[in-house]
Structure formats: C-alpha cells, structure tokens
Protein backbone atom coordinates (compact mmCIF):
# COMPACT_ATOMS: atom_id res chain seq x y z
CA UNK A 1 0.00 0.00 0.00
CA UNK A 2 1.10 3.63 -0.70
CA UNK A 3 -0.28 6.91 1.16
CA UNK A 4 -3.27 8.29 -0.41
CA UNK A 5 -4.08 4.91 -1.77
CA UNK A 6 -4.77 3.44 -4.86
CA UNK A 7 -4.92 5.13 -8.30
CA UNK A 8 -4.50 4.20 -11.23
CA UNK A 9 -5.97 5.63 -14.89
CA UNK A 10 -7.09 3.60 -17.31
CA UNK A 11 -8.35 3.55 -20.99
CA UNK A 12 -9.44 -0.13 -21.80
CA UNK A 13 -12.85 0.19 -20.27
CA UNK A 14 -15.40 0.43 -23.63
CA UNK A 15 -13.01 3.68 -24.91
CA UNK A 16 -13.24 5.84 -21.81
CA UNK A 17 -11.17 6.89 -19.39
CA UNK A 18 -11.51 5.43 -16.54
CA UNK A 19 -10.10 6.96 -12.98
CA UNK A 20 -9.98 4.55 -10.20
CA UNK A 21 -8.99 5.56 -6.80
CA UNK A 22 -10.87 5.88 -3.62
CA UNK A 23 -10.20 9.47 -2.33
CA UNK A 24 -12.64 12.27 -3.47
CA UNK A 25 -14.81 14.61 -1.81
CA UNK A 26 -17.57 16.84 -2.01
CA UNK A 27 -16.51 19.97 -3.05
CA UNK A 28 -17.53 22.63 -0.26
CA UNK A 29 -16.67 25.97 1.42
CA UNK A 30 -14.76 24.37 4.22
CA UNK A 31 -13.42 21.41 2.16
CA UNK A 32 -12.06 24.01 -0.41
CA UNK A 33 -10.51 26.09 2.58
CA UNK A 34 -8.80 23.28 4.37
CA UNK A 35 -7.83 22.34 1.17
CA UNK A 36 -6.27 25.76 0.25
CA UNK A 37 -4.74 25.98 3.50
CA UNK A 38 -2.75 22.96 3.20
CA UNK A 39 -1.51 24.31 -0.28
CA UNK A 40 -3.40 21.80 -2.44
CA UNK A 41 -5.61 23.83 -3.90
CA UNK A 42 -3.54 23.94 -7.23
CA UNK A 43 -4.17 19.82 -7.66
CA UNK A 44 -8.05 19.50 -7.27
CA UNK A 45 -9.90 18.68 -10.32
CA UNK A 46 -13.42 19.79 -9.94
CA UNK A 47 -16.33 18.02 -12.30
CA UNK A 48 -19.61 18.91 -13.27
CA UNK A 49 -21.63 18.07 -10.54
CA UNK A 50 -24.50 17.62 -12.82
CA UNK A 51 -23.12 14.27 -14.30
CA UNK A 52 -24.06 11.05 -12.99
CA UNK A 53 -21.48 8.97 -10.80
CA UNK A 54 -20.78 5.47 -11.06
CA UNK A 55 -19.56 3.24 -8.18
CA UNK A 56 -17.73 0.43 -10.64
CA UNK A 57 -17.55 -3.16 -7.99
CA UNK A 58 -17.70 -6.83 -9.45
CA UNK A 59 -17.49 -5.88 -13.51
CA UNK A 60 -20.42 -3.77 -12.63
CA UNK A 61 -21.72 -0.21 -13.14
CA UNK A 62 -23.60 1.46 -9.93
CA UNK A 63 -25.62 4.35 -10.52
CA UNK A 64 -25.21 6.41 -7.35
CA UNK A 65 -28.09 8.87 -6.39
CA UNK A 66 -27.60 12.88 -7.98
CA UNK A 67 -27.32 15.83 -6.28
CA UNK A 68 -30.48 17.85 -5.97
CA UNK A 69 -32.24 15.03 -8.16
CA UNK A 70 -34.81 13.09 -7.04
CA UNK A 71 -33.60 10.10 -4.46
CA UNK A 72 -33.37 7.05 -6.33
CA UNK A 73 -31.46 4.56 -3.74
CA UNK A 74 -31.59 1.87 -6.88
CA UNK A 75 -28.00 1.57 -7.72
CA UNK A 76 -27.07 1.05 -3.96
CA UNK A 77 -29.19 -2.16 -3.82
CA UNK A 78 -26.38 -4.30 -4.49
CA UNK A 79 -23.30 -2.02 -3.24
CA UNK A 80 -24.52 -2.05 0.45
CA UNK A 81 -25.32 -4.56 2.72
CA UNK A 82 -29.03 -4.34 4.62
CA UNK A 83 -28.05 -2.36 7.46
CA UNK A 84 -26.29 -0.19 5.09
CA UNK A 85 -29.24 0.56 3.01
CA UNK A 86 -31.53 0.96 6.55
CA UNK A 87 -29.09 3.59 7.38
CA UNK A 88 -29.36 5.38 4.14
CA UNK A 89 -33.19 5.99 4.10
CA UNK A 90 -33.05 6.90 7.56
C-alpha cells in the first residue's frame, strides 16, 4: 500500500477513461478552505456536478443517487449490505 491509496488511470474500459482511486470529496466551502490551507488547492480537479457517478464493484456499473435530483437509492441495492441501506433511508 502507498499513502493516499490506490490510483491508477485507465483507458481499456469500452473507450473511456476510466479513474480509479478511492479518495474524493464533495466539493464545499470548508473542504475548499482546508484544502487551500494545506496548499493543495492547485491539484483539485473539480467536475460537473451535474453528471451522474458510477460506483464500478464486481465488472459492474452502480448508478449512485444525484445531487439535488430526485432520491433514487436503486443503484445502492447491491453495493450495500441491509443495514447499510436501513441507514441510508433513515
């Protein structure tokens, strides 16, 4: 293992690029400040926040719910466990 974890870029999947690596964040005030303050600023690559998000686990696409859309909890089905779903409606 390395610090930061795992990353690695790839190209093969279907033509796309693919980033995999666990570490991102949502992008607020104080995330952005702390983030600034440590003098990282210059490295974070925002997206579109309107684009979908995928959770990719066992050769598998997730759908994960969108911001501001409505909440559609289907593409967690089969990422979380029942307690982990119980926890999310709640």
């Amino acid at each position: 293992a390395s610090p930061g974890g795992v990353f690695e870029t790839r190209d093969d999947i279907e033509g796309y690029l693919f980033e995999d690596g666990p570490n991102t964040f949502q992008p607020t005030e104080s995330t952005l400040s702390l983030v600034s303050q440590v003098g990282l600023a210059p490295d974070v690559v925002c997206t579109d926040r309107s684009l979908a998000r995928y959770v990719y686990s066992g050769g598998d696409l997730y759908a994960l719910p969108s911001p501001g859309g409505p909440p559609d909890l289907s593409g967690l089905v089969n990422l979380l466990s029942p307690l982990g779903m119980a926890r999310v409606v709640v």
